[in-house]
PDB file of N, CA and C in Angstrom:
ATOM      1  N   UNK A   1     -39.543  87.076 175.693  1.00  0.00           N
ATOM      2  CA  UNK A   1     -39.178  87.910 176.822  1.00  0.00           C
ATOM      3  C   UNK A   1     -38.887  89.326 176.320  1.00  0.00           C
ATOM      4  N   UNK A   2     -39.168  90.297 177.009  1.00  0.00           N
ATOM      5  CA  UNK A   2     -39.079  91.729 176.772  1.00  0.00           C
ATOM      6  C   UNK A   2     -37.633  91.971 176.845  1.00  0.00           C
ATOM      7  N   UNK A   3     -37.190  93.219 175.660  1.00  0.00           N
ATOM      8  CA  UNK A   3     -35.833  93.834 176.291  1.00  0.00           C
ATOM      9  C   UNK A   3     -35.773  94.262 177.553  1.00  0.00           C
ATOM     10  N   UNK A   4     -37.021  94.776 177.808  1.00  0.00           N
ATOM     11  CA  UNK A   4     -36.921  95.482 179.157  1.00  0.00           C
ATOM     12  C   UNK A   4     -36.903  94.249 180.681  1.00  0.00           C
ATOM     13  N   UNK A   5     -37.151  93.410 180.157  1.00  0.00           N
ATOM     14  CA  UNK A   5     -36.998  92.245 181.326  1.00  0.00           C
ATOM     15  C   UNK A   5     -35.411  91.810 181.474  1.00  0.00           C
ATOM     16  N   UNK A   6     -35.014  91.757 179.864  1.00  0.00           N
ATOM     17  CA  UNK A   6     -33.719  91.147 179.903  1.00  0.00           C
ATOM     18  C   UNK A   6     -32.492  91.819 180.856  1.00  0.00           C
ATOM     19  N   UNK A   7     -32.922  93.290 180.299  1.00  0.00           N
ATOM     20  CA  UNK A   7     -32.163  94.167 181.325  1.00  0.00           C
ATOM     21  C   UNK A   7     -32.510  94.309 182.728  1.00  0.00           C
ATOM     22  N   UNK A   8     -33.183  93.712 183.018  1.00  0.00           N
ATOM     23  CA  UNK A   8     -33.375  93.738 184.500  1.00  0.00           C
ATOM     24  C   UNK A   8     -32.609  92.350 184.866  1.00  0.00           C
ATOM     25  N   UNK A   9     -32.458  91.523 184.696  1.00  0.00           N
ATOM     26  CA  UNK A   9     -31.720  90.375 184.826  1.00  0.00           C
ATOM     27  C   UNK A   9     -30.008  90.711 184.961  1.00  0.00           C
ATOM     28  N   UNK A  10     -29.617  91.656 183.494  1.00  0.00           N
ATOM     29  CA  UNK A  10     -28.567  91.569 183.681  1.00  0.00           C
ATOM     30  C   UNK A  10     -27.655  92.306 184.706  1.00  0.00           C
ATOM     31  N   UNK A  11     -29.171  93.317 185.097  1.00  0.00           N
ATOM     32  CA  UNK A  11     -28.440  94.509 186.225  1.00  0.00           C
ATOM     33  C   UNK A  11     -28.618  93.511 186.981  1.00  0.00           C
ATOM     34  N   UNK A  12     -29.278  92.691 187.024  1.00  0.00           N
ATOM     35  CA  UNK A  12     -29.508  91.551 189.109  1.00  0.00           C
ATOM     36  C   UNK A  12     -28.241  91.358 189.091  1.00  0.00           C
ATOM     37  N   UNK A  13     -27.754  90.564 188.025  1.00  0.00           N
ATOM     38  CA  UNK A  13     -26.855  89.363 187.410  1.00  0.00           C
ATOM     39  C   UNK A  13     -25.370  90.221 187.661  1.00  0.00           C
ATOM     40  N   UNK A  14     -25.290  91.725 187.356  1.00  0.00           N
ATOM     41  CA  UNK A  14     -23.860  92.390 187.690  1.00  0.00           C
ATOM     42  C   UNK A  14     -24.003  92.993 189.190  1.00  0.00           C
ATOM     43  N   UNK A  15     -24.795  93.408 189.605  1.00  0.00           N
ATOM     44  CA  UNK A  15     -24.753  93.506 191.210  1.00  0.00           C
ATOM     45  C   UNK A  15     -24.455  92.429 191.873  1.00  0.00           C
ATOM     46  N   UNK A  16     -25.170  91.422 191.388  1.00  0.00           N
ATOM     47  CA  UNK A  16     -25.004  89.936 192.472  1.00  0.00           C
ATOM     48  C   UNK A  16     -23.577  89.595 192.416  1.00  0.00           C
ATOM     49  N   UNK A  17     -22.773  89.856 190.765  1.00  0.00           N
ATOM     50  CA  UNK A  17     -21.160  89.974 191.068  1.00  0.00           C
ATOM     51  C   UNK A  17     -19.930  90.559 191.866  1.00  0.00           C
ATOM     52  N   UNK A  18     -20.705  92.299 191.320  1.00  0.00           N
ATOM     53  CA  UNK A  18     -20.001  92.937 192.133  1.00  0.00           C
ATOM     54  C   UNK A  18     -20.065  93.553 193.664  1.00  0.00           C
ATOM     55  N   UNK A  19     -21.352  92.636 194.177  1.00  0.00           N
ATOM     56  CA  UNK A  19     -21.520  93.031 195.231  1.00  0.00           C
ATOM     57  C   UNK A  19     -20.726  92.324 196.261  1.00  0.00           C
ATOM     58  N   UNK A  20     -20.297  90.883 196.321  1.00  0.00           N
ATOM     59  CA  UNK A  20     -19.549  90.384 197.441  1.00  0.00           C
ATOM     60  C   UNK A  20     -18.204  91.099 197.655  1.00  0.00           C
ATOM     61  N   UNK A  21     -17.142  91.195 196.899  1.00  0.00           N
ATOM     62  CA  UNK A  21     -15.973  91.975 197.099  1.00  0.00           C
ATOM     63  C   UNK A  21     -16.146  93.679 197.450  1.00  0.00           C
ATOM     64  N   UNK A  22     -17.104  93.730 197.144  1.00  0.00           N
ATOM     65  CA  UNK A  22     -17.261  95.547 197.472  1.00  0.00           C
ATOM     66  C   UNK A  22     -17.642  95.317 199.052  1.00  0.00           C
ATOM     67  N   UNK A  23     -18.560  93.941 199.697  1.00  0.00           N
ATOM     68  CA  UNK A  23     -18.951  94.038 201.333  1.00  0.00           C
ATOM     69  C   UNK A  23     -17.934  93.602 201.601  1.00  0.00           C
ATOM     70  N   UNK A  24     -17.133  92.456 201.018  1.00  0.00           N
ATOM     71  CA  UNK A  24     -16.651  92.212 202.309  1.00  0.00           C
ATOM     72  C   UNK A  24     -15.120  92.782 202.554  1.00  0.00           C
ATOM     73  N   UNK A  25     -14.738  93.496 201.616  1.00  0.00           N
ATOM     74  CA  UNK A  25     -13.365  94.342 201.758  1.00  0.00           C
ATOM     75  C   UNK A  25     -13.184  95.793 201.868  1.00  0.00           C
ATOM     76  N   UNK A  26     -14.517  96.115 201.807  1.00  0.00           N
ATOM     77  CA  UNK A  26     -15.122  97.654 201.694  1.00  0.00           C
ATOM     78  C   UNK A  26     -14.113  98.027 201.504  1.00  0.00           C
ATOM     79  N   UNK A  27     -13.447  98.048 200.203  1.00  0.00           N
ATOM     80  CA  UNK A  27     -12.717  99.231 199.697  1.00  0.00           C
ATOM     81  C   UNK A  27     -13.880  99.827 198.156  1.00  0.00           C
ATOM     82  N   UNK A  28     -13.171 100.759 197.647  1.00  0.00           N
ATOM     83  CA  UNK A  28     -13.640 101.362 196.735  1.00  0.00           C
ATOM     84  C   UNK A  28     -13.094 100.369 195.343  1.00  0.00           C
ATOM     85  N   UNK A  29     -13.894  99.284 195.443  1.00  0.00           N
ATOM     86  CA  UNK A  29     -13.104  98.784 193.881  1.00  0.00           C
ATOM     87  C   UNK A  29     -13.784  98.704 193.391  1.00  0.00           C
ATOM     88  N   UNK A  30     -13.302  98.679 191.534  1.00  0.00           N
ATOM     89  CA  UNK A  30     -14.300  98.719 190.457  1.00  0.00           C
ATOM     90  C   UNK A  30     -15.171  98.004 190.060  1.00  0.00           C
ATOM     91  N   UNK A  31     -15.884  97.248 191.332  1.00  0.00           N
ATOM     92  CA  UNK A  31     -17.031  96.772 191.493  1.00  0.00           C
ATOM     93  C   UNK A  31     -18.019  97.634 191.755  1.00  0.00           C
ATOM     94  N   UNK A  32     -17.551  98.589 192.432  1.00  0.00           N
ATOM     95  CA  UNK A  32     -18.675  99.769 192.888  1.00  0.00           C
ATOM     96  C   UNK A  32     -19.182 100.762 191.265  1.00  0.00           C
ATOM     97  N   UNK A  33     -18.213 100.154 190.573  1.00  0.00           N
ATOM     98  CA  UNK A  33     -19.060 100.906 189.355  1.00  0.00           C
ATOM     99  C   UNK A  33     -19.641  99.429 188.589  1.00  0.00           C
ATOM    100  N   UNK A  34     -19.878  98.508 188.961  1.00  0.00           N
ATOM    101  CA  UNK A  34     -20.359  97.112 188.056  1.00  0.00           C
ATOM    102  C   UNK A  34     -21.638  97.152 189.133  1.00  0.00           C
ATOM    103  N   UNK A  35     -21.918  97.378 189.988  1.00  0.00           N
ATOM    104  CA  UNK A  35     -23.200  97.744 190.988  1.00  0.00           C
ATOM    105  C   UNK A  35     -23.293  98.589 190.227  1.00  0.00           C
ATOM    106  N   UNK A  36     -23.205 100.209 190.127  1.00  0.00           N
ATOM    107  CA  UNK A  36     -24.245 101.606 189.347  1.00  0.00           C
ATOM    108  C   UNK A  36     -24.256 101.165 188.117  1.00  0.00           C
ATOM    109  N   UNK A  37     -23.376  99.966 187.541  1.00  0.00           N
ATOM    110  CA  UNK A  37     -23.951 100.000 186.081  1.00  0.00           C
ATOM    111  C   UNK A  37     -25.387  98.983 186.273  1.00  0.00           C
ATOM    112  N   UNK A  38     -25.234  98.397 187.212  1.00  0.00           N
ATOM    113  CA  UNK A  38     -26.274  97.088 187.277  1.00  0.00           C
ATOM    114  C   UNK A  38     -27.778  98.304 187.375  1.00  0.00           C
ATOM    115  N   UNK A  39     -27.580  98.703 188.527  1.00  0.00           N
ATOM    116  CA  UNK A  39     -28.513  99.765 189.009  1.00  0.00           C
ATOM    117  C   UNK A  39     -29.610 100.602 187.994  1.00  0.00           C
ATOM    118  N   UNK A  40     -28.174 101.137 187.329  1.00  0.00           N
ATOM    119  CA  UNK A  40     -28.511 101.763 185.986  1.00  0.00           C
ATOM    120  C   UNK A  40     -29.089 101.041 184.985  1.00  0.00           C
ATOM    121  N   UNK A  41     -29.195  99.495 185.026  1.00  0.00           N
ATOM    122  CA  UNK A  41     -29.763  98.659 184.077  1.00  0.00           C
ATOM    123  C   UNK A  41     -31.216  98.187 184.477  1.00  0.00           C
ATOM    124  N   UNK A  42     -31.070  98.513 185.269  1.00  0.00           N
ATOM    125  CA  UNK A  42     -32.655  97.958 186.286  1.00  0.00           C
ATOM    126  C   UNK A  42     -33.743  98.825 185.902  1.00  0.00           C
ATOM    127  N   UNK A  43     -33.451 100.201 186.089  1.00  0.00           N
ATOM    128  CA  UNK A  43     -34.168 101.203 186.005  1.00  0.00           C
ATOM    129  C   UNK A  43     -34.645 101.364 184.786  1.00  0.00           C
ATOM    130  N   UNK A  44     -33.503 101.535 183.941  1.00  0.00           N
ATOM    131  CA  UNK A  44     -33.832 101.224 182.331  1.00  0.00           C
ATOM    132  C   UNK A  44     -34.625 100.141 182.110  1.00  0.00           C
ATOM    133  N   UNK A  45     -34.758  99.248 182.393  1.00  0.00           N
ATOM    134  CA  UNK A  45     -35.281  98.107 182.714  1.00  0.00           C
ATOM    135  C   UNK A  45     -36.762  98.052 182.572  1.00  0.00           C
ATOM    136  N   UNK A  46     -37.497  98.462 183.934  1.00  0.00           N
ATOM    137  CA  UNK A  46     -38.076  98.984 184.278  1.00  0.00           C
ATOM    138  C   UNK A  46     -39.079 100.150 183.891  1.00  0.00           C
ATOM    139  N   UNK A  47     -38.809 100.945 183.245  1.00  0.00           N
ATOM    140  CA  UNK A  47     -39.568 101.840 182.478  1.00  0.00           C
ATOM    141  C   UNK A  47     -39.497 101.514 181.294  1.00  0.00           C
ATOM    142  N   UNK A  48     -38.595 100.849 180.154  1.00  0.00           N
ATOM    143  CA  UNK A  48     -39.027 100.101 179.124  1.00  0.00           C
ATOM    144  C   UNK A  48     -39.863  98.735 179.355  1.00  0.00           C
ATOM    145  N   UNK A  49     -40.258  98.412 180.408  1.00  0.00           N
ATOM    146  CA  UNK A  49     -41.452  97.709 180.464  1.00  0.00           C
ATOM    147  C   UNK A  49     -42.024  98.043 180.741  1.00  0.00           C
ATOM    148  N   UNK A  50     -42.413  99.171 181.195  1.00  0.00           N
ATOM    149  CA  UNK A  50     -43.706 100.263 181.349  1.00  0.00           C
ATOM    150  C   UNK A  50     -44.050 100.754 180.071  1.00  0.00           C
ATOM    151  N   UNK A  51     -43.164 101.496 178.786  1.00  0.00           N
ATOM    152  CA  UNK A  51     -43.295 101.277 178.123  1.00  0.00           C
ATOM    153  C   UNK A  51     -43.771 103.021 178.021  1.00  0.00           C
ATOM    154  N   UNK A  52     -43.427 104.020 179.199  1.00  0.00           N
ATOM    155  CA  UNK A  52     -43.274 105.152 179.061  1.00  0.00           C
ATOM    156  C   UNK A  52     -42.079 106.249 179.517  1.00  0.00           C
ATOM    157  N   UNK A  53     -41.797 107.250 178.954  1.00  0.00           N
ATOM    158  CA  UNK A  53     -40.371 107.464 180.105  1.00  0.00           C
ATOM    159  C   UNK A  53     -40.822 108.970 180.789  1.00  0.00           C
ATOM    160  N   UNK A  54     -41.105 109.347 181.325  1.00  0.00           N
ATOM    161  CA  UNK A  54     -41.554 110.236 182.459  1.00  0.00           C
ATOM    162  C   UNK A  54     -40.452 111.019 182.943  1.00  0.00           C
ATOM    163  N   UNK A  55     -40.530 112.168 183.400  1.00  0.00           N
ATOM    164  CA  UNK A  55     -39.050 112.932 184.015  1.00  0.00           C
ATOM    165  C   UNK A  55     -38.935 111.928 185.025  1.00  0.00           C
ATOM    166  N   UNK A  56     -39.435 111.195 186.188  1.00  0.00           N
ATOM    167  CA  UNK A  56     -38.807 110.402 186.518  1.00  0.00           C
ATOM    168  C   UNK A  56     -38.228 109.275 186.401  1.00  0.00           C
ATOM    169  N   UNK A  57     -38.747 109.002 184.737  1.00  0.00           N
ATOM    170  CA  UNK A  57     -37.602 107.962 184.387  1.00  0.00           C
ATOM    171  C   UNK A  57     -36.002 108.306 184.302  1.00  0.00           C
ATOM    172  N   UNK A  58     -35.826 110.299 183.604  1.00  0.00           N
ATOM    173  CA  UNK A  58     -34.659 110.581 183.869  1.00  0.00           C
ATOM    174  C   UNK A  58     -34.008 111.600 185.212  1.00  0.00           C
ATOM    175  N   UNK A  59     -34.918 111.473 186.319  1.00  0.00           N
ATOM    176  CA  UNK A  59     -34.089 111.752 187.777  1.00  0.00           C
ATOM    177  C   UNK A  59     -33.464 110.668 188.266  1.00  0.00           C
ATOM    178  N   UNK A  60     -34.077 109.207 187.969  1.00  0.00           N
ATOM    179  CA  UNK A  60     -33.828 108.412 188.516  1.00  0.00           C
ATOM    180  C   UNK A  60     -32.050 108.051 188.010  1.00  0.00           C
ATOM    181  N   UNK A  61     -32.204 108.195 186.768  1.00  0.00           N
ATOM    182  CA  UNK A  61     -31.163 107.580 185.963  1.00  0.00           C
ATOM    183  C   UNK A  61     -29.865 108.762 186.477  1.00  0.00           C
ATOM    184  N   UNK A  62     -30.554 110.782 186.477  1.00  0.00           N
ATOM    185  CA  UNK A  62     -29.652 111.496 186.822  1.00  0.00           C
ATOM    186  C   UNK A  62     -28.737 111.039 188.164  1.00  0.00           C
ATOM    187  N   UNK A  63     -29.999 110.253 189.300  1.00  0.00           N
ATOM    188  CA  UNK A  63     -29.867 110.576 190.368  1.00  0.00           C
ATOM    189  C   UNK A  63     -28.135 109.380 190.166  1.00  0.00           C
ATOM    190  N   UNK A  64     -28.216 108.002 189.784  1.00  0.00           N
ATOM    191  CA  UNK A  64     -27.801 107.091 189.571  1.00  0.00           C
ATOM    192  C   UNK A  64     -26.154 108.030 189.018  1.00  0.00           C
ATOM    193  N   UNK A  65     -26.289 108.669 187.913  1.00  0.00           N
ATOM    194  CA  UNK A  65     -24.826 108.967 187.386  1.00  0.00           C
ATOM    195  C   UNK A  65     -24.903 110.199 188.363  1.00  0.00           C
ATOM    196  N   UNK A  66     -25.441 110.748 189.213  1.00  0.00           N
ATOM    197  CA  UNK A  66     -24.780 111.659 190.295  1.00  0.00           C
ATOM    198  C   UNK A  66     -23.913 111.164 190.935  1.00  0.00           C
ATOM    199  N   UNK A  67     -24.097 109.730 191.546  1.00  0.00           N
ATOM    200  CA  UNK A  67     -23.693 109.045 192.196  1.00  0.00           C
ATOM    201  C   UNK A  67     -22.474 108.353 191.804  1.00  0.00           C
ATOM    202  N   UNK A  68     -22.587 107.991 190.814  1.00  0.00           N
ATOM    203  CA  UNK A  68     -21.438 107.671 190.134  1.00  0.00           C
ATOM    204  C   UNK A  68     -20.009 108.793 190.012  1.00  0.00           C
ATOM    205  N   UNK A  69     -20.226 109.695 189.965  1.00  0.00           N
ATOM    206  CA  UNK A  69     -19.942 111.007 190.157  1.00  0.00           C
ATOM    207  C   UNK A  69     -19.176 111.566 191.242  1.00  0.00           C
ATOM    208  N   UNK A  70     -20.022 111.397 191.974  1.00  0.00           N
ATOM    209  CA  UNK A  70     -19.390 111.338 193.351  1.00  0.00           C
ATOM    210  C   UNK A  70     -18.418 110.597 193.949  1.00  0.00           C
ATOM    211  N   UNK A  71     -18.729 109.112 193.420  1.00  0.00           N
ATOM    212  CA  UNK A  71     -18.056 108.263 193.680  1.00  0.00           C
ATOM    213  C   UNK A  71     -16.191 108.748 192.900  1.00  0.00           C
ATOM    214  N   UNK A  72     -16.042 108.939 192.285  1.00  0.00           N
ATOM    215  CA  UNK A  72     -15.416 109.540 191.213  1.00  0.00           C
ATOM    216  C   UNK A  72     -14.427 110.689 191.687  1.00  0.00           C
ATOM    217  N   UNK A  73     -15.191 111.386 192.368  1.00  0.00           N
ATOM    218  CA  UNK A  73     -14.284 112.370 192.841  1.00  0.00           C
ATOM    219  C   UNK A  73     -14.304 112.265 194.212  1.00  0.00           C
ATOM    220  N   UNK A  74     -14.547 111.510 194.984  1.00  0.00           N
ATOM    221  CA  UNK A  74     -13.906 110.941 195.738  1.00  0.00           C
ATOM    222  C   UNK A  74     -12.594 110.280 195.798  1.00  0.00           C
ATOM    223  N   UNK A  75     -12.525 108.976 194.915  1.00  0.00           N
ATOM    224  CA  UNK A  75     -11.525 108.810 194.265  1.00  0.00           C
ATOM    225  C   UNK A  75     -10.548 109.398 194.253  1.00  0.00           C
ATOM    226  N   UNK A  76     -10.451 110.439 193.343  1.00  0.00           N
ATOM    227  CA  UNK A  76      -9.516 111.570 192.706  1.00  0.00           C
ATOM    228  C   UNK A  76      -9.457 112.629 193.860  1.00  0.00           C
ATOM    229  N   UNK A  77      -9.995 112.742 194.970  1.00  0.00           N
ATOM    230  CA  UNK A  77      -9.519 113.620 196.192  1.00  0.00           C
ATOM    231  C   UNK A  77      -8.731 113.203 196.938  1.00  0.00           C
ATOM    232  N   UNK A  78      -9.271 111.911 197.517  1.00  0.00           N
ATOM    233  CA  UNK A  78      -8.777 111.167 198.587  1.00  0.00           C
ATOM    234  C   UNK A  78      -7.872 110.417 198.417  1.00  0.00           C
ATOM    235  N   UNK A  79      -7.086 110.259 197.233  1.00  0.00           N
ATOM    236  CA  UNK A  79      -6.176 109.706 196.016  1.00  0.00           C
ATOM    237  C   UNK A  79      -6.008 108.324 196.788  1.00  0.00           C
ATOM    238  N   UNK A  80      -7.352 107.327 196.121  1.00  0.00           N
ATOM    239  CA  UNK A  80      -7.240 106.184 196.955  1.00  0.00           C
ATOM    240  C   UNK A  80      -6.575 105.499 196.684  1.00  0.00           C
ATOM    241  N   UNK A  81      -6.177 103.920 197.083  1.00  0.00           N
ATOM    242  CA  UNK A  81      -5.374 102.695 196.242  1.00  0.00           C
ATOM    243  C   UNK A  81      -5.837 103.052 194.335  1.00  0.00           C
ATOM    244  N   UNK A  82      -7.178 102.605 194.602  1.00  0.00           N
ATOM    245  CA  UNK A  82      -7.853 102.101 193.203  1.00  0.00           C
ATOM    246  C   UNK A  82      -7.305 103.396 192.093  1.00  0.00           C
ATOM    247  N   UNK A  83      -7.169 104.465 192.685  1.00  0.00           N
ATOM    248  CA  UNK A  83      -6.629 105.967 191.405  1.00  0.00           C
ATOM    249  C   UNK A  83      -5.068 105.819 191.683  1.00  0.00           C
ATOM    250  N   UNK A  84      -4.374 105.064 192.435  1.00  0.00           N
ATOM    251  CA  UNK A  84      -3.115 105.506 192.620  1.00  0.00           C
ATOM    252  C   UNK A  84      -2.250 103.852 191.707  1.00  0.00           C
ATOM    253  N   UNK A  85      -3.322 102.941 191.653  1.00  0.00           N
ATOM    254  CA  UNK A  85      -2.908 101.886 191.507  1.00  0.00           C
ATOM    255  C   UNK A  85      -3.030 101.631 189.751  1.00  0.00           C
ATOM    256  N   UNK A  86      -4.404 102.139 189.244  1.00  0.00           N
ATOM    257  CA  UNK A  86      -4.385 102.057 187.836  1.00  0.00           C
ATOM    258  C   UNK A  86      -5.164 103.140 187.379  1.00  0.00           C
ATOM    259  N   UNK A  87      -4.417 104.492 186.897  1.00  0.00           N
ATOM    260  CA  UNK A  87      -4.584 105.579 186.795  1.00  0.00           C
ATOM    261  C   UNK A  87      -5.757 105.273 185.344  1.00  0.00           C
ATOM    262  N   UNK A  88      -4.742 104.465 184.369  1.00  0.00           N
ATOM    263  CA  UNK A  88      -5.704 104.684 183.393  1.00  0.00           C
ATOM    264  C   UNK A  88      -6.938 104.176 183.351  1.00  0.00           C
ATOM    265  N   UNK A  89      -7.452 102.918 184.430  1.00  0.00           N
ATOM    266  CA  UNK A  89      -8.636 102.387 184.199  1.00  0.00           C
ATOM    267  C   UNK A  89      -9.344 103.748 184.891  1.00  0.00           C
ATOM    268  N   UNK A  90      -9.200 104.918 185.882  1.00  0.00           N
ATOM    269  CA  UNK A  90      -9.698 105.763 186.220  1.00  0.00           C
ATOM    270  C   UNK A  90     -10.244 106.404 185.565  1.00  0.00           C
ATOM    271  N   UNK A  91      -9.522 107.084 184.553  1.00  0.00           N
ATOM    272  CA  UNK A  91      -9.525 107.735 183.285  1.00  0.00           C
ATOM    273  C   UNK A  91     -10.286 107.314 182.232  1.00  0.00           C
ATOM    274  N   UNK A  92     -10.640 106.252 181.895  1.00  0.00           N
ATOM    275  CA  UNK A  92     -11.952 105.573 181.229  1.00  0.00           C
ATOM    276  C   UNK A  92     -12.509 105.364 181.779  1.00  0.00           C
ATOM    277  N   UNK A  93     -13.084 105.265 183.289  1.00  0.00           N
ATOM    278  CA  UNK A  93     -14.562 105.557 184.279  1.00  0.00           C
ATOM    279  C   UNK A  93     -14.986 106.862 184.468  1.00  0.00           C
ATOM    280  N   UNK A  94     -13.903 107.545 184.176  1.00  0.00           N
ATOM    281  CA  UNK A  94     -14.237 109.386 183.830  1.00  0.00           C
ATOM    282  C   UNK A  94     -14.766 109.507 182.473  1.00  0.00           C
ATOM    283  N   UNK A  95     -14.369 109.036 181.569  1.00  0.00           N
ATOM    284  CA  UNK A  95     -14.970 108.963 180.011  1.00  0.00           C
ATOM    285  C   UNK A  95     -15.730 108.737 180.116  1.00  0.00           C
ATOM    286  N   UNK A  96     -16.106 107.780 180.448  1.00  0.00           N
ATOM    287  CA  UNK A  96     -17.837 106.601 180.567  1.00  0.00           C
ATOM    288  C   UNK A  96     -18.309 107.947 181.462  1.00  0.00           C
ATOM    289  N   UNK A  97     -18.466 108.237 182.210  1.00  0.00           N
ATOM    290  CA  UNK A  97     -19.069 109.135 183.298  1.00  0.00           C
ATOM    291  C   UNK A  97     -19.596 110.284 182.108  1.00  0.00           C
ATOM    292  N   UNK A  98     -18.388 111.165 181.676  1.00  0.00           N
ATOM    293  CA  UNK A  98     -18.991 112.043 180.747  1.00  0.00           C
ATOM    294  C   UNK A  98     -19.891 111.575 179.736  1.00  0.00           C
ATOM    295  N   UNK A  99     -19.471 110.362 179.214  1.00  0.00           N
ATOM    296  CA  UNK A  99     -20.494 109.875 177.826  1.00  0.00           C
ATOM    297  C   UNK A  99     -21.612 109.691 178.073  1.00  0.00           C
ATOM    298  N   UNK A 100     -21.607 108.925 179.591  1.00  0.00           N
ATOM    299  CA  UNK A 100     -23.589 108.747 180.066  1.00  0.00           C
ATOM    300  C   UNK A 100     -23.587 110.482 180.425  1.00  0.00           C
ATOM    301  N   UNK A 101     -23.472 111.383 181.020  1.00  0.00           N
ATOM    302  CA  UNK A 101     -24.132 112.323 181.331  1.00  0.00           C
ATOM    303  C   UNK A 101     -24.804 113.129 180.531  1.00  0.00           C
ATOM    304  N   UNK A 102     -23.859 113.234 178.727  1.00  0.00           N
ATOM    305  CA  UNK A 102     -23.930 113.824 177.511  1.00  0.00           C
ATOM    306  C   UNK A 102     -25.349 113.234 177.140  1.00  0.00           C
ATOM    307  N   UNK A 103     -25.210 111.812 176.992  1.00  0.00           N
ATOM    308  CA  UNK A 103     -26.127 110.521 176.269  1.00  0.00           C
ATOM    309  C   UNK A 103     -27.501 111.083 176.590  1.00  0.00           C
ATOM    310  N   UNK A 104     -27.647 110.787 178.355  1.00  0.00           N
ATOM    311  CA  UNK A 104     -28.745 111.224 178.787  1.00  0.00           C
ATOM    312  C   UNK A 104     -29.264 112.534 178.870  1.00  0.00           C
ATOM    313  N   UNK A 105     -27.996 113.135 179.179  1.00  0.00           N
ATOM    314  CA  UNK A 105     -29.053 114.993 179.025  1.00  0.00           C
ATOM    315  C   UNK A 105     -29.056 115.460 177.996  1.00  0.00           C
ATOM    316  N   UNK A 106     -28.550 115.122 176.752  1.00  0.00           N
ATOM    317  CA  UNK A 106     -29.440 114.950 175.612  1.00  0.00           C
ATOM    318  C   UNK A 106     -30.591 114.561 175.328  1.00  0.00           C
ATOM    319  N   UNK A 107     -30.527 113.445 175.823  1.00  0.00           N
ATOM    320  CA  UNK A 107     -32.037 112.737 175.789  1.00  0.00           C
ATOM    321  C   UNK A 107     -32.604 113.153 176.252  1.00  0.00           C
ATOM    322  N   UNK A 108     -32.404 113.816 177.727  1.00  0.00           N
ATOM    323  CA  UNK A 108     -34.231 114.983 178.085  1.00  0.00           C
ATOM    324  C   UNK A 108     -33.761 116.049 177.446  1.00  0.00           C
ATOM    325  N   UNK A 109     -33.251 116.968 177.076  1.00  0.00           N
ATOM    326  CA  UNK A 109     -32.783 117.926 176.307  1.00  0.00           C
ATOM    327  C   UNK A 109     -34.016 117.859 175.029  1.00  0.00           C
ATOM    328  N   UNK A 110     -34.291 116.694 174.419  1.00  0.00           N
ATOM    329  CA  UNK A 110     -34.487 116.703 173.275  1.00  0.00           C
ATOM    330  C   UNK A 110     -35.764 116.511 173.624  1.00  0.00           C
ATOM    331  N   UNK A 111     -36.708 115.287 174.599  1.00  0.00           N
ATOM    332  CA  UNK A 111     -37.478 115.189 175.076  1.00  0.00           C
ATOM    333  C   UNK A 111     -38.515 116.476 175.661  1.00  0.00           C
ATOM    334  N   UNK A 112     -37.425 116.913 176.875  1.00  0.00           N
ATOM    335  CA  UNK A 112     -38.660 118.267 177.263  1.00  0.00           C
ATOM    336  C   UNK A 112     -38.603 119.114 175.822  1.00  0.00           C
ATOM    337  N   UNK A 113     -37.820 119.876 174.990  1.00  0.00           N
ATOM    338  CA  UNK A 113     -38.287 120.184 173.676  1.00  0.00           C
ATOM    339  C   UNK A 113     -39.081 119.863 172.909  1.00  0.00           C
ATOM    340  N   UNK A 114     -39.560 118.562 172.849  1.00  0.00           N
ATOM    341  CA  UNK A 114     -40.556 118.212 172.226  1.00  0.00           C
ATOM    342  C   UNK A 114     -41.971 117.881 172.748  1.00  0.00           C
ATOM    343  N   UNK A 115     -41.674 117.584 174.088  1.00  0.00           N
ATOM    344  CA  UNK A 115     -43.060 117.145 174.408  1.00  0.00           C
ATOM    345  C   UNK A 115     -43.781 118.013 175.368  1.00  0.00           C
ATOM    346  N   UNK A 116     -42.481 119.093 176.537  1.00  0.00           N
ATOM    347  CA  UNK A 116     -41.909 119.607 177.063  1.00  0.00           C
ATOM    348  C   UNK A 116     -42.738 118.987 178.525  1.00  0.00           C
ATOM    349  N   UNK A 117     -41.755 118.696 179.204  1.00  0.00           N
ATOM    350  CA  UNK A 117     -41.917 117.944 180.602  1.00  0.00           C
ATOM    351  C   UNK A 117     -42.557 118.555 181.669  1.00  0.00           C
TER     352      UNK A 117
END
């Protein structure tokens, strides 16, 4: 089996988790980031079984941590339960947030430089 298959499984496999408590209590809980990570695994997924990465392999992925993003400062505006309740798990979904944004716009950073997009 391909890496790139495996990761498509495991993004099914963390959406299909975090998706029941995120419908049926619609609050903002940190399931809604175990969905964009799933999301985010699919895609990756997906173009490593294509087996090329294309600027839309990284809009897709931008579009994904935009979202995440958003989600985020939402959060931190609307000072919901989930930021008022455990500040610090917030604070390491803000880390993670910066580390994928660095990770990846490096990676086209380095990409359009070389191949240029």
């Amino acid at each position: 089996m391909k890496t790139g298959s495996m990761m498509i499984i495991i993004g099914c496999i963390s959406i299909v988790m975090g998706l029941p408590s995120f419908l049926l209590y619609g609050e903002l809980s940190p399931d809604i980031f175990l969905i964009l990570g799933g999301i985010l695994l699919i895609i990756i997924g997906v173009f490593r079984n294509k087996g090329y990465f294309n600027k839309n392999y990284y809009m897709a992925i931008f579009s994904v941590i935009a979202l995440w993003g958003l989600t985020l400062l939402y959060i931190f505006l609307f000072r919901t339960n989930e930021y008022l309740g455990d500040t610090d798990f917030f604070y390491i979904l803000v880390g993670l947030f910066i580390l994928l944004m660095i990770s990846f716009g490096g990676a086209y950073i380095r990409r359009r430089k070389k191949l240029d997009l």
